[in-house]
N, C-alpha and C. Protein backbone atom coordinates (compact mmCIF):
# COMPACT_ATOMS: atom_id res chain seq x y z
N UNK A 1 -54.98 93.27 204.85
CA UNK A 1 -54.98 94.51 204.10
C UNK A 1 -56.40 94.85 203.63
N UNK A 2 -57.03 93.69 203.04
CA UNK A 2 -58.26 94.07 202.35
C UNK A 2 -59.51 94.98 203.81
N UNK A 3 -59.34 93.27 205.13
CA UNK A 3 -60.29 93.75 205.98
C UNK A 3 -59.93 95.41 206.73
N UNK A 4 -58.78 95.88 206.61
CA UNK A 4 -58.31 96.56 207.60
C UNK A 4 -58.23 98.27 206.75
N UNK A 5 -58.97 98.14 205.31
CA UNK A 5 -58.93 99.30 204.52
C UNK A 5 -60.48 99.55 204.87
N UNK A 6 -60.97 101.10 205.53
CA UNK A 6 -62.21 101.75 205.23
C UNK A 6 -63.47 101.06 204.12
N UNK A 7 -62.40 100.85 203.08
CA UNK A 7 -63.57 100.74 201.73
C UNK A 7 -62.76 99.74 200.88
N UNK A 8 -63.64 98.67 200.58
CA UNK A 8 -62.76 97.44 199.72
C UNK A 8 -62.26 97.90 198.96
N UNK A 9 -61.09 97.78 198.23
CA UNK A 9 -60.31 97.89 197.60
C UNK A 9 -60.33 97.07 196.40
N UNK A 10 -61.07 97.59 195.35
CA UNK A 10 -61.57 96.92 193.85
C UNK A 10 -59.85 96.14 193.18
N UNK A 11 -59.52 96.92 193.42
CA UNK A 11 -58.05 96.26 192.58
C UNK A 11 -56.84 95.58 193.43
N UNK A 12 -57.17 94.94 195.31
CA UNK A 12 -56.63 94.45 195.66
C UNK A 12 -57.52 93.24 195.54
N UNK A 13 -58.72 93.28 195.23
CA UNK A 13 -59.65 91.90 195.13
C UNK A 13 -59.71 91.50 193.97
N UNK A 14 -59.27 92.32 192.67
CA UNK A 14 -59.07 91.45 191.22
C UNK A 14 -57.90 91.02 191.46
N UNK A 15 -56.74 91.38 192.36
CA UNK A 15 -55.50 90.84 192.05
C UNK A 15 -55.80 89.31 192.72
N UNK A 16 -56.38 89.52 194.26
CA UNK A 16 -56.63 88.20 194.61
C UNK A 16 -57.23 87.17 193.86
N UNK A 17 -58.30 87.66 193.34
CA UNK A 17 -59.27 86.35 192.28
C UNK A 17 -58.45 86.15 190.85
N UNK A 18 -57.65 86.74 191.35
CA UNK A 18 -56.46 86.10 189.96
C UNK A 18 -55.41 84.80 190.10
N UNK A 19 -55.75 85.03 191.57
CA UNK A 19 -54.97 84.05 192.20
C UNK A 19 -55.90 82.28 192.39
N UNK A 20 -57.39 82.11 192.25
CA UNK A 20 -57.77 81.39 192.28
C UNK A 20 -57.75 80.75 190.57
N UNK A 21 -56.66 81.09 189.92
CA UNK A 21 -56.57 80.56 188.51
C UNK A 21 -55.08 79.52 188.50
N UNK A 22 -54.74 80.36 189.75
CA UNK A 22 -52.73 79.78 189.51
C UNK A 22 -53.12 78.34 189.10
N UNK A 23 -51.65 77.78 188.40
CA UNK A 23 -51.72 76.39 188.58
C UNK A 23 -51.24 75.69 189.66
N UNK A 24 -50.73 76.28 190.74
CA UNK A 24 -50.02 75.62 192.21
C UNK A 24 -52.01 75.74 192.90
N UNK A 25 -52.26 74.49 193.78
CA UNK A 25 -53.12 74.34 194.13
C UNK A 25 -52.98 75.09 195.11
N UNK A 26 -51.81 74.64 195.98
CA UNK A 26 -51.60 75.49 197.31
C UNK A 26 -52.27 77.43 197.28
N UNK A 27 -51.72 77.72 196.24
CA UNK A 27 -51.89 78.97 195.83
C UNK A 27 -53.16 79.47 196.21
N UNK A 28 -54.31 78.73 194.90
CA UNK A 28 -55.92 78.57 194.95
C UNK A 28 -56.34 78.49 196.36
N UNK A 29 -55.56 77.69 197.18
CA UNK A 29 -55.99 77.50 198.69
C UNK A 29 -55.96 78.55 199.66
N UNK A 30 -54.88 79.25 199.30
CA UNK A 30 -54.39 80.52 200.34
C UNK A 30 -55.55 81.51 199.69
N UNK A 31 -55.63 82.06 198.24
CA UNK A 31 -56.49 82.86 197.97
C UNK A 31 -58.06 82.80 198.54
N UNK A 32 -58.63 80.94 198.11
CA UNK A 32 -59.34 81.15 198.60
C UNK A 32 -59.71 81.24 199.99
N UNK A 33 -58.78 80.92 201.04
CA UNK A 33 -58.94 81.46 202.44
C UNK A 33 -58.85 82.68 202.60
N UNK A 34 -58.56 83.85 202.38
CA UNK A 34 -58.46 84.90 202.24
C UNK A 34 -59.91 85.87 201.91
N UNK A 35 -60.03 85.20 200.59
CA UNK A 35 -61.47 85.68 200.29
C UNK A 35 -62.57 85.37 201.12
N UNK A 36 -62.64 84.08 201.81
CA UNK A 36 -63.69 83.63 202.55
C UNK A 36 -63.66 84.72 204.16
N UNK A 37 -62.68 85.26 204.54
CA UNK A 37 -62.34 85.86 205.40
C UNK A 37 -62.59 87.31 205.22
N UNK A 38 -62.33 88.01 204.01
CA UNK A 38 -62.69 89.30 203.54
C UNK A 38 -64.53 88.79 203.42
N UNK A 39 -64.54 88.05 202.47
CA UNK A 39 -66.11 88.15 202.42
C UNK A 39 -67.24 88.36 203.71
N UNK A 40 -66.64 88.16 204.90
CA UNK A 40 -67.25 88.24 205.72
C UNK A 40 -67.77 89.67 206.09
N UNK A 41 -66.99 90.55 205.32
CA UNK A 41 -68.12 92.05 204.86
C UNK A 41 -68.56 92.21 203.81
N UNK A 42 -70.13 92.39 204.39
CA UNK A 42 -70.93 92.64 202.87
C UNK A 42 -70.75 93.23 201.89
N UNK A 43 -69.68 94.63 201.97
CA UNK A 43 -69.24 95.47 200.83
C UNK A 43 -68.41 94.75 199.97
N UNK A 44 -67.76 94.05 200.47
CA UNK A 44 -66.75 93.05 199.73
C UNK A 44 -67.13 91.84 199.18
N UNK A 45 -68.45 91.06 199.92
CA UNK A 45 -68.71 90.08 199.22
C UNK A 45 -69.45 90.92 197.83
N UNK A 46 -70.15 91.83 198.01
CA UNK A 46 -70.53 92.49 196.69
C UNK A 46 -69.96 93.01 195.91
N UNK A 47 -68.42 93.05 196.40
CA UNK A 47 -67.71 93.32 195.28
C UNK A 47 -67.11 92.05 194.52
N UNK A 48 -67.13 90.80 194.94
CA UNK A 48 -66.47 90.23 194.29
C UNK A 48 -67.81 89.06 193.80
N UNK A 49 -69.22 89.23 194.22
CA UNK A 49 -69.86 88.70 193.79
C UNK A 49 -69.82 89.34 192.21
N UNK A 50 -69.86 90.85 192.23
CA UNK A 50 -70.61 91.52 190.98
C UNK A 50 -68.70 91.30 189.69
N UNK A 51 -68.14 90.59 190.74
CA UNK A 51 -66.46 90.80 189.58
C UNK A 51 -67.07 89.46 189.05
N UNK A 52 -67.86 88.65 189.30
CA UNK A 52 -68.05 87.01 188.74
C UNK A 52 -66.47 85.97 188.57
N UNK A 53 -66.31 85.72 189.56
CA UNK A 53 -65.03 84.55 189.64
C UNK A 53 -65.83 83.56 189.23
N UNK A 54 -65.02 82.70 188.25
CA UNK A 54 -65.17 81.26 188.16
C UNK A 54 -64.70 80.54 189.29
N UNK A 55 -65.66 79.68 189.78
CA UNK A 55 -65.48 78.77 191.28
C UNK A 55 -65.09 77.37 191.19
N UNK A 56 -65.70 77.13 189.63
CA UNK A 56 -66.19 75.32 189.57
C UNK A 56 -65.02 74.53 189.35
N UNK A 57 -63.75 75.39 189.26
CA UNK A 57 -62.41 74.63 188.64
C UNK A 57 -62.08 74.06 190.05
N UNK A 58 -61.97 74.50 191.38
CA UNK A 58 -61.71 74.86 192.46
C UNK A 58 -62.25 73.72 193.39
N UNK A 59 -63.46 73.04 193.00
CA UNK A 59 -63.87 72.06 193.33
C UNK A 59 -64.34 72.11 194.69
N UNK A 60 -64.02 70.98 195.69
CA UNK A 60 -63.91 70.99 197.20
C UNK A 60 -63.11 72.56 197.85
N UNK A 61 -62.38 72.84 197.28
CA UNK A 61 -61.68 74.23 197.74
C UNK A 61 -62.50 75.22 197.81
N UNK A 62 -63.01 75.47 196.73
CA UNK A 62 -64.15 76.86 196.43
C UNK A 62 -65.28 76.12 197.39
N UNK A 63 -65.63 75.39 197.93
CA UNK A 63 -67.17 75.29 198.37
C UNK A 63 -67.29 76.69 199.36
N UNK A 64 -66.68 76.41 200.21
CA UNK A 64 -66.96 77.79 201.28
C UNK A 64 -66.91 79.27 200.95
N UNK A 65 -66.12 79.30 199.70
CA UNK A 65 -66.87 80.37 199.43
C UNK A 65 -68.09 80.86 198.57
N UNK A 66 -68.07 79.73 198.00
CA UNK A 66 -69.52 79.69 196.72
C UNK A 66 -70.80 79.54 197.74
N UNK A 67 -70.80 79.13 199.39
CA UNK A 67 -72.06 78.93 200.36
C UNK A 67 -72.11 80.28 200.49
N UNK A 68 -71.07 80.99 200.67
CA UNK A 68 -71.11 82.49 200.85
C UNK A 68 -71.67 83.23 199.49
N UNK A 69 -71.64 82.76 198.84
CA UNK A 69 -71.63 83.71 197.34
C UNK A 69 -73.34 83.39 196.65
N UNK A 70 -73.69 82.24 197.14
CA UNK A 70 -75.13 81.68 196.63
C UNK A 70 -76.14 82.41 197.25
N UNK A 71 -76.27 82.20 198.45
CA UNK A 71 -77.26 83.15 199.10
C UNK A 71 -77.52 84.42 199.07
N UNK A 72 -76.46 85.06 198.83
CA UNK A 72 -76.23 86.82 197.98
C UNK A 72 -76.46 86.79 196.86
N UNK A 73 -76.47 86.53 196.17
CA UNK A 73 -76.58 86.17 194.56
C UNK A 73 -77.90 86.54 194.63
N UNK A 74 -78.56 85.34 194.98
CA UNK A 74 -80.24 84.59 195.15
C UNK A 74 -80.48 86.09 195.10
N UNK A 75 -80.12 86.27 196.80
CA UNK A 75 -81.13 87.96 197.38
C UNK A 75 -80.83 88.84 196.48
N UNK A 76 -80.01 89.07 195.61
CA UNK A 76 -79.55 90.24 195.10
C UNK A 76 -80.33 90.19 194.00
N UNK A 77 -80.85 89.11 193.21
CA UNK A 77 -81.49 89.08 191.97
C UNK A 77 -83.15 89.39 192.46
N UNK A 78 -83.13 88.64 193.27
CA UNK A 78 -84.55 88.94 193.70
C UNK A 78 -84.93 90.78 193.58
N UNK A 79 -84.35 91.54 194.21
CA UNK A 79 -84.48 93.12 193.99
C UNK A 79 -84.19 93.28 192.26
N UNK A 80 -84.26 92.55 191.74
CA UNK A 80 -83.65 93.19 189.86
C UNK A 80 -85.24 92.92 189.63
């Protein structure tokens, strides 16, 4: 849904990063596969870079998307 909409969809990606809070791990897992898969467009990783998810609860799970999220970050501050 997210990849297959014109223009990311701000309030289908807060609902997702709501989902990297559940207490079912499984849950955290599916979300974060999802996100790592949307992120693969830049409009979207900038949208959910600039929403600031907490990653660090997530541990081994979140890594792949925090490799995605670090290097954008970096570049993005650099232009501020």
């Amino acid at each position: 849904m997210i990849l297959h909409s014109p223009t990311a969809n701000t309030w289908t990606l807060r609902l997702l990063l709501t989902q990297l809070y559940d207490p079912a791990m499984e849950v955290c897992q599916l979300a974060t596969q999802f996100l790592e898969e949307a992120c693969e467009a830049v409009d979207i990783l900038r949208l959910v870079v600039a929403m600031q998810p907490t990653l660090d609860h997530l541990g081994d799970v979140g890594h792949g998307l925090l490799l995605k999220w670090d290097p954008f970050e970096l570049s993005s501050r650099a232009f501020l």
